[in-house]
Protein backbone atom coordinates (compact mmCIF):
# COMPACT_ATOMS: atom_id res chain seq x y z
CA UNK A 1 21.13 5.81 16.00
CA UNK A 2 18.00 3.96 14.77
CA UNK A 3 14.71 4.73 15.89
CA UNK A 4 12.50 2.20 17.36
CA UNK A 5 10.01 2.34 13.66
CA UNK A 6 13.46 1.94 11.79
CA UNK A 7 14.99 -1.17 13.43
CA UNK A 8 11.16 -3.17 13.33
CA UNK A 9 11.24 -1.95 9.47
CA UNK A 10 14.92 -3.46 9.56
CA UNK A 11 13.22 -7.05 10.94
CA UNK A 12 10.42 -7.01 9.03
CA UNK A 13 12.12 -6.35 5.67
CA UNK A 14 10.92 -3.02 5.11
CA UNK A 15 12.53 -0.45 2.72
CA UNK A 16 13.05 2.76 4.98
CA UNK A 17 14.55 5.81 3.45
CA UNK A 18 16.14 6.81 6.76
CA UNK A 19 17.86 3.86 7.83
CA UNK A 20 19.99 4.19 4.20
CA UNK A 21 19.81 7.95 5.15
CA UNK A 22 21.75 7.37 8.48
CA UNK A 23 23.78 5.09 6.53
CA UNK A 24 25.25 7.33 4.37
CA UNK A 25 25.73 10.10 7.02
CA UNK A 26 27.96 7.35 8.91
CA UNK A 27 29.29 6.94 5.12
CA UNK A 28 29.87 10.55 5.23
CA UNK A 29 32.02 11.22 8.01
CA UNK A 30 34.17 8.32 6.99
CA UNK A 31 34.54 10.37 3.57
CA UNK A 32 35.55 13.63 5.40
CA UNK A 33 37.68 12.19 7.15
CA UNK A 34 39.32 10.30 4.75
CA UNK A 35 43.32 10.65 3.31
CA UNK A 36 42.70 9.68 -0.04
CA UNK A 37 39.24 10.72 -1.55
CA UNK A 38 39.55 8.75 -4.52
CA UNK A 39 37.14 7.02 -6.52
CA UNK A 40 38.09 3.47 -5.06
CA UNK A 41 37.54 4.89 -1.62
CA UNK A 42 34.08 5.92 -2.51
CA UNK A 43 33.39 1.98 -3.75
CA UNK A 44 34.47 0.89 -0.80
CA UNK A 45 32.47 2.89 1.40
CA UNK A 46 29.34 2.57 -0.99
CA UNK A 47 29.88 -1.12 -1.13
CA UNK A 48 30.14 -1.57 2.72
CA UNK A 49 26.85 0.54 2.58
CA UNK A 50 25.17 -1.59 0.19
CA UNK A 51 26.47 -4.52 1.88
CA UNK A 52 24.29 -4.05 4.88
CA UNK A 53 21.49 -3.03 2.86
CA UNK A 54 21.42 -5.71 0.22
CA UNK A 55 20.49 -7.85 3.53
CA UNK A 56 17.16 -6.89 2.48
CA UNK A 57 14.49 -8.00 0.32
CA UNK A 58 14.32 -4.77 -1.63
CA UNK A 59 18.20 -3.90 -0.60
CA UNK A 60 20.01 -6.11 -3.31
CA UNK A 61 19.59 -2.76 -5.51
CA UNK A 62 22.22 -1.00 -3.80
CA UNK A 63 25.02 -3.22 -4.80
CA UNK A 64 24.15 -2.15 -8.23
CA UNK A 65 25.44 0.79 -10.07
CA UNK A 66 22.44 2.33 -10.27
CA UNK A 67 22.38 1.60 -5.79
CA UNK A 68 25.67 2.49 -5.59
CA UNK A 69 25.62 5.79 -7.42
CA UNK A 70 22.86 7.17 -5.50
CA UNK A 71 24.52 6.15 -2.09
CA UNK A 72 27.63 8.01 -3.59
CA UNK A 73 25.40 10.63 -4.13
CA UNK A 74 23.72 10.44 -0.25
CA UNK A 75 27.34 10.74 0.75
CA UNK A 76 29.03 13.52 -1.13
CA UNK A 77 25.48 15.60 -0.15
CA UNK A 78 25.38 18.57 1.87
């Protein structure tokens, strides 16, 4: 799903909007798709999210509130 600029930003640390974009689209369809849309099923899709992100230099943010809210917010998007 990555393009070629997205997975060199990945190895060299770089914060890339569309990476966490595609992210939360992946994030998205797990949401849809889900039994339960409860608020612990957000967390754990935002957290497994963030998890990958936080891998990051600048990523750690997104296992924040502040992070975790605006992936919540990526996902739940039209």
């Amino acid at each position: 799903m990555l393009t070629e600029t997205e997975t060199d930003d990945i190895r060299l640390c770089r914060l890339n909007t569309g990476t966490i974009g595609k992210l939360a689209a992946l994030g998205r369809q797990h949401w849809a798709g889900a039994r339960e849309k409860t608020p612990a099923t957000m967390y754990c899709l935002c957290m497994a999210i963030g998890t990958i992100i936080k891998e990051y230099d600048w990523g750690i943010k997104y296992i924040q509130q502040d992070g975790m809210c605006e992936i919540s917010a990526k996902i739940t998007s039209l």
